[in-house]
C-alpha atoms as a PDB file:
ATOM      1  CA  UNK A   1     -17.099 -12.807   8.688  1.00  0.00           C
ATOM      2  CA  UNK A   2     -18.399 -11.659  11.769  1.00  0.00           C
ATOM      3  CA  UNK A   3     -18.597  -8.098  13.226  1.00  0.00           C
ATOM      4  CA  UNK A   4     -15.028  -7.749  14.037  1.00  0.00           C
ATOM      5  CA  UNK A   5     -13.751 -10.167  11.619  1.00  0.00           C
ATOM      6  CA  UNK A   6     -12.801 -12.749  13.025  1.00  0.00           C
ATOM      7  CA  UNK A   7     -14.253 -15.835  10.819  1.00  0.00           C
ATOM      8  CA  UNK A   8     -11.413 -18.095   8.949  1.00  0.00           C
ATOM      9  CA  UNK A   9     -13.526 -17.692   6.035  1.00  0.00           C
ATOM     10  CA  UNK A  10     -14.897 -15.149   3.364  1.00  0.00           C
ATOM     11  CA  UNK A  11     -18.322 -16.358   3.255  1.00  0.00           C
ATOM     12  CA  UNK A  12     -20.350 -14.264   5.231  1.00  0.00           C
ATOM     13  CA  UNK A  13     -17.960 -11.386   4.639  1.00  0.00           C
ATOM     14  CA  UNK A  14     -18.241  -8.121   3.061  1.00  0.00           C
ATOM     15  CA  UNK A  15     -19.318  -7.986  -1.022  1.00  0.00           C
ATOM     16  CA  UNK A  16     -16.478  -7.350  -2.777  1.00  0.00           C
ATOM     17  CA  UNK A  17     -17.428  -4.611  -5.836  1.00  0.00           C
ATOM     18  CA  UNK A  18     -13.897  -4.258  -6.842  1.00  0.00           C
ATOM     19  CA  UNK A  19     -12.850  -7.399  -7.571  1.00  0.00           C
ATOM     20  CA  UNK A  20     -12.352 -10.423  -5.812  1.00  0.00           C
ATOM     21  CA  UNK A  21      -9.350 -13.252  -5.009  1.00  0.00           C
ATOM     22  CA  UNK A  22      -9.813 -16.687  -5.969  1.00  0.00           C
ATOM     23  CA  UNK A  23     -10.024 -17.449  -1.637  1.00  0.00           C
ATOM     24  CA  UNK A  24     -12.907 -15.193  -2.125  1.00  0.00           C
ATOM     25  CA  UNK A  25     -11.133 -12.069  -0.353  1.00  0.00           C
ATOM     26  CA  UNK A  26     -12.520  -8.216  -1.408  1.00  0.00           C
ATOM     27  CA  UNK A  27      -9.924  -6.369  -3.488  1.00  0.00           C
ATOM     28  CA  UNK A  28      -9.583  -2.864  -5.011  1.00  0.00           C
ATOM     29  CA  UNK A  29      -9.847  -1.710  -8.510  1.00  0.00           C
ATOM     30  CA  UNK A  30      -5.628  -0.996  -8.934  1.00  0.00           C
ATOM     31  CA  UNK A  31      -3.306  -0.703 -12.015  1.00  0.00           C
ATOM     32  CA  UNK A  32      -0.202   1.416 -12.770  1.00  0.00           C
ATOM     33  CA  UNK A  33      -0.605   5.232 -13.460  1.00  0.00           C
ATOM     34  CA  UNK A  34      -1.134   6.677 -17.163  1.00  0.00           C
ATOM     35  CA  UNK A  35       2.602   7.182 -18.235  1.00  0.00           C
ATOM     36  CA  UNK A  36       2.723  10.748 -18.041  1.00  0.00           C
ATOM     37  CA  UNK A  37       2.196  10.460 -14.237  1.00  0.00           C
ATOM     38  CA  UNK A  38       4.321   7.249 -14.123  1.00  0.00           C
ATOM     39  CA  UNK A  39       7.421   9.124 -12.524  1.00  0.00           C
ATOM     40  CA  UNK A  40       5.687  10.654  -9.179  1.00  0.00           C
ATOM     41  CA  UNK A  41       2.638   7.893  -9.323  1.00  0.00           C
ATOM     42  CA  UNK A  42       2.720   4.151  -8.352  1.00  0.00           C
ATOM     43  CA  UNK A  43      -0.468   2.861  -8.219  1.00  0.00           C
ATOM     44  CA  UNK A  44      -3.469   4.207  -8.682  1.00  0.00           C
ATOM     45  CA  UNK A  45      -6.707   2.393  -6.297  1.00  0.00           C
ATOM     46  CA  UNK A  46     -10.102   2.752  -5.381  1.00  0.00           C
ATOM     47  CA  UNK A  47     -11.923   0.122  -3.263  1.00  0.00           C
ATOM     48  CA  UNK A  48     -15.681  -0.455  -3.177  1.00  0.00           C
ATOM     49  CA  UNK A  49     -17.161  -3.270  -1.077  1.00  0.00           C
ATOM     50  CA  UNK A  50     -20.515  -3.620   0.280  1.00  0.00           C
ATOM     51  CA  UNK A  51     -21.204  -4.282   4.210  1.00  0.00           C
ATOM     52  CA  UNK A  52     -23.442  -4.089   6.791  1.00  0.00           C
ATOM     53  CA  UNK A  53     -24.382  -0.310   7.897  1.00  0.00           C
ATOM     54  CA  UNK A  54     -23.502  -1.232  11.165  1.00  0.00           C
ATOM     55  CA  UNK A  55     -20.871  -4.013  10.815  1.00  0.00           C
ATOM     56  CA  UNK A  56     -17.599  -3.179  11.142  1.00  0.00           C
ATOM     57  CA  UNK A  57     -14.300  -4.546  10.077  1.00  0.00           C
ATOM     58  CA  UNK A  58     -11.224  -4.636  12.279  1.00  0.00           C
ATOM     59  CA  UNK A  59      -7.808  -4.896  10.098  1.00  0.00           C
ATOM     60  CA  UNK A  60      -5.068  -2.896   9.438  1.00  0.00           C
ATOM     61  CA  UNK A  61      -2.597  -1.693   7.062  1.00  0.00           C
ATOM     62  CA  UNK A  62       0.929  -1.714   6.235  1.00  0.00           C
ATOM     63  CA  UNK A  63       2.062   0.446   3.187  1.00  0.00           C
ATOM     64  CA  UNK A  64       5.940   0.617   1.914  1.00  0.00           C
ATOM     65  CA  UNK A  65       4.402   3.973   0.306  1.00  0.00           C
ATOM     66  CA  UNK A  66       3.163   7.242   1.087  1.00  0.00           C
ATOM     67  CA  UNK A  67      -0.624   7.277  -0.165  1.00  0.00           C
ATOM     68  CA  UNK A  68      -3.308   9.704  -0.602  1.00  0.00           C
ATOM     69  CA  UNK A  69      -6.518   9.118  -0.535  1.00  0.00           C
ATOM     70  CA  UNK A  70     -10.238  10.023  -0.142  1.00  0.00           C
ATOM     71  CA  UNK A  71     -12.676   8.007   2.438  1.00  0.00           C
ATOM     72  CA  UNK A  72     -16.331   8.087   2.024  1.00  0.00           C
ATOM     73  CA  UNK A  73     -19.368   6.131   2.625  1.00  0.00           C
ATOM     74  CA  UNK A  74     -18.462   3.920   5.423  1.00  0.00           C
ATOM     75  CA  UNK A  75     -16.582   5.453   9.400  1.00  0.00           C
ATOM     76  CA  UNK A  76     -13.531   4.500   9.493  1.00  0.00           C
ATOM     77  CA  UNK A  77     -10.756   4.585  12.888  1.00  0.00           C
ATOM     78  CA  UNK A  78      -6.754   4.099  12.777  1.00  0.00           C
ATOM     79  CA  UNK A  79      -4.458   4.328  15.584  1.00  0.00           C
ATOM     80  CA  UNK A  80      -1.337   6.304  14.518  1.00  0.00           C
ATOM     81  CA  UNK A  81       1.899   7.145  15.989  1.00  0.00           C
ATOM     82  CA  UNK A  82       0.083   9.679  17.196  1.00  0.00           C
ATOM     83  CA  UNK A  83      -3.283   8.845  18.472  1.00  0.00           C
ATOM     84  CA  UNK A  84      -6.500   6.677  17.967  1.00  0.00           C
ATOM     85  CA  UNK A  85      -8.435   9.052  15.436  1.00  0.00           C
ATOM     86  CA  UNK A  86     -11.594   8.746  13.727  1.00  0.00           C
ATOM     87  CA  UNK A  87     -12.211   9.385   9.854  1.00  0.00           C
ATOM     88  CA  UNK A  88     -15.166  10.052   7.434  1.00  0.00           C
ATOM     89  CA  UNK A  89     -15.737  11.560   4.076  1.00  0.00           C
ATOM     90  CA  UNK A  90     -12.694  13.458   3.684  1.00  0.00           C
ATOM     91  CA  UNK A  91      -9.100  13.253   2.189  1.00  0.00           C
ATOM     92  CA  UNK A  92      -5.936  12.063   3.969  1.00  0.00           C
ATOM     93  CA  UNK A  93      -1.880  11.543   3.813  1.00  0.00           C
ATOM     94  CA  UNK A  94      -0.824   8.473   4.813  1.00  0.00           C
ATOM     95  CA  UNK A  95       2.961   8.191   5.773  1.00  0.00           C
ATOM     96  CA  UNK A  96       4.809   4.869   4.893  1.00  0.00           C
ATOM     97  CA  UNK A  97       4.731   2.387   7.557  1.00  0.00           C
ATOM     98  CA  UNK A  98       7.247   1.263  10.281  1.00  0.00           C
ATOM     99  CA  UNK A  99       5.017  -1.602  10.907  1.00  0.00           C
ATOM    100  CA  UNK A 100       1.127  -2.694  11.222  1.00  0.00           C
ATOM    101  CA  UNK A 101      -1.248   0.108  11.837  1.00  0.00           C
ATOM    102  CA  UNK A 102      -4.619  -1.020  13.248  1.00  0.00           C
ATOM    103  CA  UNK A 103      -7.361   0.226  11.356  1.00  0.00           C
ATOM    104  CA  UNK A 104     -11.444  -0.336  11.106  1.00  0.00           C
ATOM    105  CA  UNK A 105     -14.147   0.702   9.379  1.00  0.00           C
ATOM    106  CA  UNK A 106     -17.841   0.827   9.730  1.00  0.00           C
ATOM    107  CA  UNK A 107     -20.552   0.115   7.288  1.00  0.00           C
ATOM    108  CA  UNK A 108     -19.221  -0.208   3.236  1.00  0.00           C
ATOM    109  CA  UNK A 109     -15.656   0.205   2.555  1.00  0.00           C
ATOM    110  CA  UNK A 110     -14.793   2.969   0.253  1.00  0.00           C
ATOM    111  CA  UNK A 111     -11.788   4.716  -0.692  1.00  0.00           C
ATOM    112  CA  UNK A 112      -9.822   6.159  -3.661  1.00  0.00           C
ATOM    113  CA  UNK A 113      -6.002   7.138  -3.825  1.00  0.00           C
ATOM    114  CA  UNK A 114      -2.964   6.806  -4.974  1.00  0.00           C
ATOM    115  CA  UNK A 115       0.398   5.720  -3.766  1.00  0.00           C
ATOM    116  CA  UNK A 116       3.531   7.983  -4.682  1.00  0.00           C
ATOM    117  CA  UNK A 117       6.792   6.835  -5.934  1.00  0.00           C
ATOM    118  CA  UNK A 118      10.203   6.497  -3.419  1.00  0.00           C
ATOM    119  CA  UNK A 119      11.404  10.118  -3.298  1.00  0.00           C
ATOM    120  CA  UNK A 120       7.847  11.470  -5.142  1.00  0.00           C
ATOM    121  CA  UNK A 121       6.471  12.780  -1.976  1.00  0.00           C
ATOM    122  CA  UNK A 122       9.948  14.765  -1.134  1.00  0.00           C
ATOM    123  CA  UNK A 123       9.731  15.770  -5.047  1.00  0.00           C
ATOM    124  CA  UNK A 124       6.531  17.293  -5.218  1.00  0.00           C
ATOM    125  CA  UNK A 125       5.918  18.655  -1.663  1.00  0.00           C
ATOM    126  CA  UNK A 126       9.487  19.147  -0.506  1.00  0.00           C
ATOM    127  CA  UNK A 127       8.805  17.670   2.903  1.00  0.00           C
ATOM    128  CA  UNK A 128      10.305  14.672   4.107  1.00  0.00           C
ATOM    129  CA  UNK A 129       8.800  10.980   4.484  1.00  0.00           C
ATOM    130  CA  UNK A 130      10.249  10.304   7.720  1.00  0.00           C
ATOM    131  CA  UNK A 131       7.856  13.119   8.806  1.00  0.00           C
ATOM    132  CA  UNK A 132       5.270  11.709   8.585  1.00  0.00           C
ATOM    133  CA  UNK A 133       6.137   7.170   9.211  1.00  0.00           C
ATOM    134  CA  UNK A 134       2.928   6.273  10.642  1.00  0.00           C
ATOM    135  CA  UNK A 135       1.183   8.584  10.797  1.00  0.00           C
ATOM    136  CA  UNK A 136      -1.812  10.022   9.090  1.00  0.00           C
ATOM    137  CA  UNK A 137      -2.740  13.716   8.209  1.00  0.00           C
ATOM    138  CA  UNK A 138      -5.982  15.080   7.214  1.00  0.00           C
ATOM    139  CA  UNK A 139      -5.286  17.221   4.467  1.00  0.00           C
ATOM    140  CA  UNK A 140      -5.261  17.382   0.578  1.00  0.00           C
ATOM    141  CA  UNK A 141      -2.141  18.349  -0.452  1.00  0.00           C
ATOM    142  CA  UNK A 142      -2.718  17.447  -4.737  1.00  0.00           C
ATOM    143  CA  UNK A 143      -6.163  18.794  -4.290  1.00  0.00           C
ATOM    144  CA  UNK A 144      -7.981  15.255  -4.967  1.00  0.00           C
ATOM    145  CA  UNK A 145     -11.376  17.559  -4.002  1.00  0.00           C
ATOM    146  CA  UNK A 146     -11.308  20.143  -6.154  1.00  0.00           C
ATOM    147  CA  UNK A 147     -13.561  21.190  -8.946  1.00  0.00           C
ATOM    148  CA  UNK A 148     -15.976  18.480 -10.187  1.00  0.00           C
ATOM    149  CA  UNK A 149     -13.942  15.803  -8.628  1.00  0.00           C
ATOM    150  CA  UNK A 150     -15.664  15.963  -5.401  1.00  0.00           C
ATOM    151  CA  UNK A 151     -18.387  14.927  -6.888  1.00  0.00           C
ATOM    152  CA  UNK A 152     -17.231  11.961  -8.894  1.00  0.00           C
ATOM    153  CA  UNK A 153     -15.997  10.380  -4.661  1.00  0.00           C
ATOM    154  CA  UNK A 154     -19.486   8.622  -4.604  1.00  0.00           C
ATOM    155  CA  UNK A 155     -21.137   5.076  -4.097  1.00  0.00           C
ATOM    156  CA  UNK A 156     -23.086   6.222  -7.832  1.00  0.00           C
ATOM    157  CA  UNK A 157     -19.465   6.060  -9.808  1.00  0.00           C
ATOM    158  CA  UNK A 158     -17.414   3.499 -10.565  1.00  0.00           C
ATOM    159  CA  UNK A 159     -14.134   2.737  -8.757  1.00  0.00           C
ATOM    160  CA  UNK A 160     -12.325   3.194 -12.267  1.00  0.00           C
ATOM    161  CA  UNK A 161     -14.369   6.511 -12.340  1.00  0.00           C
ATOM    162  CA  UNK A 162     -12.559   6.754  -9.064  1.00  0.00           C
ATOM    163  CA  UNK A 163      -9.261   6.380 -10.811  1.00  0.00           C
ATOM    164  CA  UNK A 164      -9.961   8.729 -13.609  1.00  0.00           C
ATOM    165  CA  UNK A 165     -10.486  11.534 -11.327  1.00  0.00           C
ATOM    166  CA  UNK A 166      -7.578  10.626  -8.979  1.00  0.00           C
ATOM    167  CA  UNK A 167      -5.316  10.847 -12.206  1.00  0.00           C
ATOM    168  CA  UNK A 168      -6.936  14.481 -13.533  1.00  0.00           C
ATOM    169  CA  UNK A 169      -6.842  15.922  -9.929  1.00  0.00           C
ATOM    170  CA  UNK A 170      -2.807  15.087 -10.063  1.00  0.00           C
ATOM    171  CA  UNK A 171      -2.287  16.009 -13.593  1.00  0.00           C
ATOM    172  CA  UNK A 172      -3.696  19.589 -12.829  1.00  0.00           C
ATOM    173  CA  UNK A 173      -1.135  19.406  -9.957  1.00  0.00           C
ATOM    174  CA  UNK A 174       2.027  18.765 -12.193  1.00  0.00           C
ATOM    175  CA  UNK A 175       1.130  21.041 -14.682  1.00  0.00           C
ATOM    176  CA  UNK A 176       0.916  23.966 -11.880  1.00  0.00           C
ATOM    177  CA  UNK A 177       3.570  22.766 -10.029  1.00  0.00           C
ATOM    178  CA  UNK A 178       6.080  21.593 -12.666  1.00  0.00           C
ATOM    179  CA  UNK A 179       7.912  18.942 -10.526  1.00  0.00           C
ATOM    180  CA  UNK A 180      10.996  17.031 -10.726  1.00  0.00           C
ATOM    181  CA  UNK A 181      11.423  13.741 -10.641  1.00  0.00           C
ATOM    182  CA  UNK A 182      12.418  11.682  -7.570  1.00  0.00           C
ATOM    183  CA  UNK A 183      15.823  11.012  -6.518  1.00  0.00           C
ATOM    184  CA  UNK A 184      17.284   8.468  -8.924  1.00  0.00           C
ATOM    185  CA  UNK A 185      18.497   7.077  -5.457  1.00  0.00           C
ATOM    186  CA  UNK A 186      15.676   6.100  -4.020  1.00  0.00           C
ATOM    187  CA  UNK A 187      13.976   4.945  -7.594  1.00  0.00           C
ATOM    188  CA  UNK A 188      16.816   2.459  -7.444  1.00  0.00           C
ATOM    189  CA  UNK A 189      16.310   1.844  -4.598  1.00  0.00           C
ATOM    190  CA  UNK A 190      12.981   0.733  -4.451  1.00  0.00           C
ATOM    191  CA  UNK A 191      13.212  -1.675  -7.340  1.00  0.00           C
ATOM    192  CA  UNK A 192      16.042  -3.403  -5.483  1.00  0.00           C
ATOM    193  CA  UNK A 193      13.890  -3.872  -2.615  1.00  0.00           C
ATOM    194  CA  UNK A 194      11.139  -5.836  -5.096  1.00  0.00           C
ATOM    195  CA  UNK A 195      13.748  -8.006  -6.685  1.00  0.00           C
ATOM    196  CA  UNK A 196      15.974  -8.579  -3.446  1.00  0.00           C
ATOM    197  CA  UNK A 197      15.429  -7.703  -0.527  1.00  0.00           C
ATOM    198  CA  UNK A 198      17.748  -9.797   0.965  1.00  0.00           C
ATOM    199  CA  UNK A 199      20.560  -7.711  -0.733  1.00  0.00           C
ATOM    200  CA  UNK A 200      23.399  -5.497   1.309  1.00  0.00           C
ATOM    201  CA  UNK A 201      23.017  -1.903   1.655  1.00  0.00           C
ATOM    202  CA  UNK A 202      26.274  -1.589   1.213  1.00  0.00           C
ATOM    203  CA  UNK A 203      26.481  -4.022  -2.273  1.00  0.00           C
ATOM    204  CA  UNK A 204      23.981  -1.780  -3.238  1.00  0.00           C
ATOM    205  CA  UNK A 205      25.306   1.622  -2.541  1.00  0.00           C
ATOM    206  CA  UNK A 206      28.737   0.403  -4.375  1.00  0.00           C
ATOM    207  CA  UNK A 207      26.404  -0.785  -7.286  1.00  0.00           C
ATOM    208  CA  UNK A 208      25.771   2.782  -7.144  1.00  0.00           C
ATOM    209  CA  UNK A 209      28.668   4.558  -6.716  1.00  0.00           C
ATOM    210  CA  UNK A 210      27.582   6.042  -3.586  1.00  0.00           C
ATOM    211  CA  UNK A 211      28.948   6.102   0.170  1.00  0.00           C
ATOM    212  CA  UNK A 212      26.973   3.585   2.287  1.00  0.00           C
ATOM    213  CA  UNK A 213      26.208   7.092   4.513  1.00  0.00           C
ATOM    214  CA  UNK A 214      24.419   8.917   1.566  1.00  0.00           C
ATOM    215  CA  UNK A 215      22.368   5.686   0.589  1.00  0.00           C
ATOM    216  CA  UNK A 216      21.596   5.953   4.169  1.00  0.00           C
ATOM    217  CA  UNK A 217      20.451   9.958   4.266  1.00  0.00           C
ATOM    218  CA  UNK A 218      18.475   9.471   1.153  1.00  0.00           C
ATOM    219  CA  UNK A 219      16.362   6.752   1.735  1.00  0.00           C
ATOM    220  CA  UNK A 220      15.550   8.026   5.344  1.00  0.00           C
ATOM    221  CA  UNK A 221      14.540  11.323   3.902  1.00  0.00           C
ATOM    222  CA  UNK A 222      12.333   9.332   1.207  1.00  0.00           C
ATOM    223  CA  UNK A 223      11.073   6.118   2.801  1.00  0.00           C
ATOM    224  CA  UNK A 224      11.197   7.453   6.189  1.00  0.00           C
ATOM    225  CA  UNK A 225      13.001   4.369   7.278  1.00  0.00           C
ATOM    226  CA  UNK A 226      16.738   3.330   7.153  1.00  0.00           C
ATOM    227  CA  UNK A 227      17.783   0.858   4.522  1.00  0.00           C
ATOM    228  CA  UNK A 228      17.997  -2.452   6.287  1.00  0.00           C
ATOM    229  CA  UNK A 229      14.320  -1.945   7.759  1.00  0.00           C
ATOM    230  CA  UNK A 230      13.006  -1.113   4.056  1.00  0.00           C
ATOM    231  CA  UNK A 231      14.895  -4.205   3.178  1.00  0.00           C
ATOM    232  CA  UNK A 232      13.555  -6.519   5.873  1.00  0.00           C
ATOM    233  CA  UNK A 233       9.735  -4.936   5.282  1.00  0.00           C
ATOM    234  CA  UNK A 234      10.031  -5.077   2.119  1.00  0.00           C
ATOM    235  CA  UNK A 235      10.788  -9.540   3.362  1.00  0.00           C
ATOM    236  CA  UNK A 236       7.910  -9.343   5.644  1.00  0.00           C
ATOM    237  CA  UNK A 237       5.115  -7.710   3.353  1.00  0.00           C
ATOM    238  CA  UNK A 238       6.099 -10.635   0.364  1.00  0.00           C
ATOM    239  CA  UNK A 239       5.534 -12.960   3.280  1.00  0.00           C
ATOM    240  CA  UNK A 240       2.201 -11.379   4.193  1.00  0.00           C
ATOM    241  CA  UNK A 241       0.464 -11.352   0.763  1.00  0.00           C
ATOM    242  CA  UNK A 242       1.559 -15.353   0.446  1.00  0.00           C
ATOM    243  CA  UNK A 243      -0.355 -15.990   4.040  1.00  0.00           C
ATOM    244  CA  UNK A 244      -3.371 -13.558   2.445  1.00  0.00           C
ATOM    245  CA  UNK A 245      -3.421 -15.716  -1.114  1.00  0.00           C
ATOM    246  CA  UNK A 246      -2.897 -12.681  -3.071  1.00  0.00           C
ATOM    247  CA  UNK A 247       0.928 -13.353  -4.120  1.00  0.00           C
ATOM    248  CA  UNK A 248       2.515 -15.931  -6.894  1.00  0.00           C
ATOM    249  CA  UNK A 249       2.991 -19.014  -5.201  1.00  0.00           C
ATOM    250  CA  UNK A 250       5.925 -19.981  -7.896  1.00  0.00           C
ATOM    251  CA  UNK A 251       7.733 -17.372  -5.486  1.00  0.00           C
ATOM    252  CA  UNK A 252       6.731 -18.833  -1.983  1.00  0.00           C
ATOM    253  CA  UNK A 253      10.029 -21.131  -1.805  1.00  0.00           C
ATOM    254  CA  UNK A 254      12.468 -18.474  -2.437  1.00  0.00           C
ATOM    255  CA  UNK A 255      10.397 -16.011  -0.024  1.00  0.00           C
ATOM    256  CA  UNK A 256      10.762 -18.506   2.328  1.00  0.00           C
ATOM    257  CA  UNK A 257      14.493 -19.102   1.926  1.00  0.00           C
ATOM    258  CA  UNK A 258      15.015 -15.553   2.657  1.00  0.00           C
ATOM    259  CA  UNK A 259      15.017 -16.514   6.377  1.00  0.00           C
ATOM    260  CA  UNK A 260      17.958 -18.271   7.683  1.00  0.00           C
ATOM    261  CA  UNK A 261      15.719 -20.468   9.825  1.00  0.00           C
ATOM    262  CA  UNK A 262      12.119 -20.803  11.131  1.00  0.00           C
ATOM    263  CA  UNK A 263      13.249 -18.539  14.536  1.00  0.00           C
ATOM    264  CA  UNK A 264      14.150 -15.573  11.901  1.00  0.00           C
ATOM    265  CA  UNK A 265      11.353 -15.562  10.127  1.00  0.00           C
ATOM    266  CA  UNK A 266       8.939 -15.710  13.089  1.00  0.00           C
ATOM    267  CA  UNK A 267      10.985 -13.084  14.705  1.00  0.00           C
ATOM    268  CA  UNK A 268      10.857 -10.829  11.908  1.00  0.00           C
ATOM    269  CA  UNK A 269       7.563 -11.118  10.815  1.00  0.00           C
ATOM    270  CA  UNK A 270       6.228 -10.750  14.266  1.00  0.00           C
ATOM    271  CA  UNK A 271       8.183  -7.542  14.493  1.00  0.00           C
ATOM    272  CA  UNK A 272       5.783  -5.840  11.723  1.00  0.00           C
ATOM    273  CA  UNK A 273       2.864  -7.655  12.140  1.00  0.00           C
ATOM    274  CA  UNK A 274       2.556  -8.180  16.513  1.00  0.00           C
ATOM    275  CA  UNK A 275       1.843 -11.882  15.339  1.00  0.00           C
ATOM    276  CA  UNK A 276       3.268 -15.260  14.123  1.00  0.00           C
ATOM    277  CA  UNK A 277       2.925 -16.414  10.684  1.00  0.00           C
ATOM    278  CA  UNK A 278       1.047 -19.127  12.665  1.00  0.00           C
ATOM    279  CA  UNK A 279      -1.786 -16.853  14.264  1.00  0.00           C
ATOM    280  CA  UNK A 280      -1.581 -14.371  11.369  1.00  0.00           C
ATOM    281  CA  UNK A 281      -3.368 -17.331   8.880  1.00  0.00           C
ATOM    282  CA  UNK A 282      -5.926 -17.804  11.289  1.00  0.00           C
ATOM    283  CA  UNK A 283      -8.502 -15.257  10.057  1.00  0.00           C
ATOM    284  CA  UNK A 284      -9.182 -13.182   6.982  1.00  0.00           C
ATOM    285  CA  UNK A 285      -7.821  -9.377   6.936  1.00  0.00           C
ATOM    286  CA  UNK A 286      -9.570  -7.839   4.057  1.00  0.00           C
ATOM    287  CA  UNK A 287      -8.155  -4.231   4.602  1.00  0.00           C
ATOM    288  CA  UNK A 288      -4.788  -5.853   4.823  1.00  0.00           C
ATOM    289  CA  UNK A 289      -5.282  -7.837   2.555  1.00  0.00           C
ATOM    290  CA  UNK A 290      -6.235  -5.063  -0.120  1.00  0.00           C
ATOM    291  CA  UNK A 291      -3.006  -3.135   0.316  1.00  0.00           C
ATOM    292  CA  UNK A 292      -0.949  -6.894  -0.288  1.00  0.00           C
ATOM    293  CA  UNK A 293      -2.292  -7.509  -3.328  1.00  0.00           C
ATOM    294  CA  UNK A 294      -2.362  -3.924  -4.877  1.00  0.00           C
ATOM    295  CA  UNK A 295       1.698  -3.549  -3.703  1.00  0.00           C
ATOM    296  CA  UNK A 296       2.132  -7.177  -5.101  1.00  0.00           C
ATOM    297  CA  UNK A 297       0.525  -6.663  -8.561  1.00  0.00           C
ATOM    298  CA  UNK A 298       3.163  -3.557  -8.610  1.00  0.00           C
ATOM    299  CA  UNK A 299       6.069  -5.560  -7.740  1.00  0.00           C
ATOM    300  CA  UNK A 300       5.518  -8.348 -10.517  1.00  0.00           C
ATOM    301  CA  UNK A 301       4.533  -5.462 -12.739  1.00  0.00           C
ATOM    302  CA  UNK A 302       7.835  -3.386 -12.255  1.00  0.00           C
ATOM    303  CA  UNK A 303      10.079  -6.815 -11.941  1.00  0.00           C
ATOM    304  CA  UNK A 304       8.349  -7.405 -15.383  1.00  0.00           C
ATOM    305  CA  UNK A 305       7.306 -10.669 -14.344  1.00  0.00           C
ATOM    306  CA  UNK A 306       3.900  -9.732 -15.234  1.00  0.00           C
ATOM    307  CA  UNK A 307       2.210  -7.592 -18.209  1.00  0.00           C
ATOM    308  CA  UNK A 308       0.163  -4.629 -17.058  1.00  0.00           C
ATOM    309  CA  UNK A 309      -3.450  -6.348 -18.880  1.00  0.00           C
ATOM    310  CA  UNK A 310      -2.454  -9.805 -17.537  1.00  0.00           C
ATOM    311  CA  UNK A 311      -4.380 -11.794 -15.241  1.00  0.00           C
ATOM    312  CA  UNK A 312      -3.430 -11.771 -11.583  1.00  0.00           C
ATOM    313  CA  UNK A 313      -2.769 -15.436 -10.795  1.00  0.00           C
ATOM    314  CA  UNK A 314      -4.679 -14.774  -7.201  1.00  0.00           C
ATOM    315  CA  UNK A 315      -7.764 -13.182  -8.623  1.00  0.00           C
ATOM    316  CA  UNK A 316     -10.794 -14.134  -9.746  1.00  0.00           C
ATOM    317  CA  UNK A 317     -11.873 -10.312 -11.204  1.00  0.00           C
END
């Protein structure tokens, strides 16, 4: 991979530290929350890949979740709803995404964080997602920096070290704060979106005994997005981690057939991504990439199509 990425292959690339796909692609140390977190926590991941000091890596992100998490090491950029920022060695809030959000970074690539649970974010904070779609805030609202934490958020630890401390720094915060849980809604919700998400708001907000309008006010307040866009991101992301390798491809003919026709699913994906299926395939997206297969180990986890300790079919380690 070359300075800005744009290699179709892996071999010159960054060193993956984290684990690796079997197309050779960097991944992130990720795995489902300790249970007692398991109702405000989705995933829990830490990245560590080795690069050039000076090299940097043009990608992006797209996250159906609101995430926290620490930077360090390498100098990282995004361009927001708000403006084109640059980040180093300090926590952030990431909202939930409306659609691809360019990001790079500059010499090794290493983060920690956690994603929160549909309706978590509104649970524990009492502010709204749709605050804060695509955007990113520099703040550390579960305190992921206090204490002795700050100093585990270093190239010398491990990224499950990483994980460790991400889950004590939000323990302390539940035990202060005594939350409640999310909006059963929205938890719903959220699973529905994994299993189907070529299903009916409506279908689903009968299944739920619900008025199509409240399904509607709920999931704004905790996705940040209406229904039928979660629904048809939800379509596009699946899509995404088959073109990146990191996906099951037992599931890539029904993805497919979620499309009524080749137009539709370039339109659509094209509307997240700013590119065709086509051009998307023609180069490697590692920070992309990362997010896919972390988001798609959690859907075949939650559908139950795949134990916690099993092997990822995509990955190598």
């Amino acid at each position: 991979m070359g300075a800005e990425g744009d290699s179709d292959s892996w071999s010159d690339g960054p060193a993956p530290l984290s684990g690796v796909s079997v197309d050779g692609a960097p991944l992130s140390e990720n795995r489902a929350p300790a249970p007692d977190l398991a109702p405000w926590v989705a995933r829990v991941v830490s990245a560590k890949i080795a690069n050039g000091p000076e090299t940097t890596i043009a990608c992006g992100m797209c996250n159906d979740l609101v995430y926290v998490r620490v930077v360090f090491d390498g100098r990282w950029t995004a361009r927001s709803a708000d403006s084109q920022s640059a980040y180093a060695d300090e926590p952030l809030l990431f909202g939930q995404h409306s659609k691809f959000m360019p990001l790079t970074c500059t010499g090794n690539i290493m983060s920690a964080g956690f994603g929160l649970r549909a309706g978590a974010f509104h649970a524990l904070t009492g502010r709204r997602a749709d605050a804060i779609v695509d955007r990113i805030e520099r703040a550390d609202p579960f305190g992921l920096l206090e204490g002795e934490s700050r100093e585990i958020f270093a190239a010398a630890h491990s990224p499950e070290e990483w994980n460790h401390a991400l889950e004590e720094a939000m323990r302390r915060f539940v035990e202060r704060t005594q939350p409640g849980p999310p909006d059963p809604i929205s938890t719903a919700f959220e699973l529905a979106a994994f299993a189907d998400p070529g299903l009916s708001p409506a279908d689903f907000a009968d299944s739920r005994n619900i008025s199509l309008r409240k399904l509607e006010r709920v999931v704004k307040r905790d996705f940040g997005l209406t229904p039928k866009c979660v629904l048809r991101r939800a379509r596009a992301l699946d899509l995404a981690a088959q073109l990146c390798g990191v996906a099951d491809d037992g599931e890539e003919e029904a993805m497919m057939l979620r499309y009524f026709d080749q137009s539709h699913l370039i339109r659509e994906f094209a509307a997240f991504f700013g590119v065709t299926p086509q051009e998307f395939r023609k180069r490697p997206r590692p920070l992309l990439t990362i997010t896919l297969e972390q988001r798609q180990a959690r859907r075949l986890e939650e559908l139950e199509r795949l134990g916690p300790d099993a092997k990822r079919p995509w990955r190598l380690s």
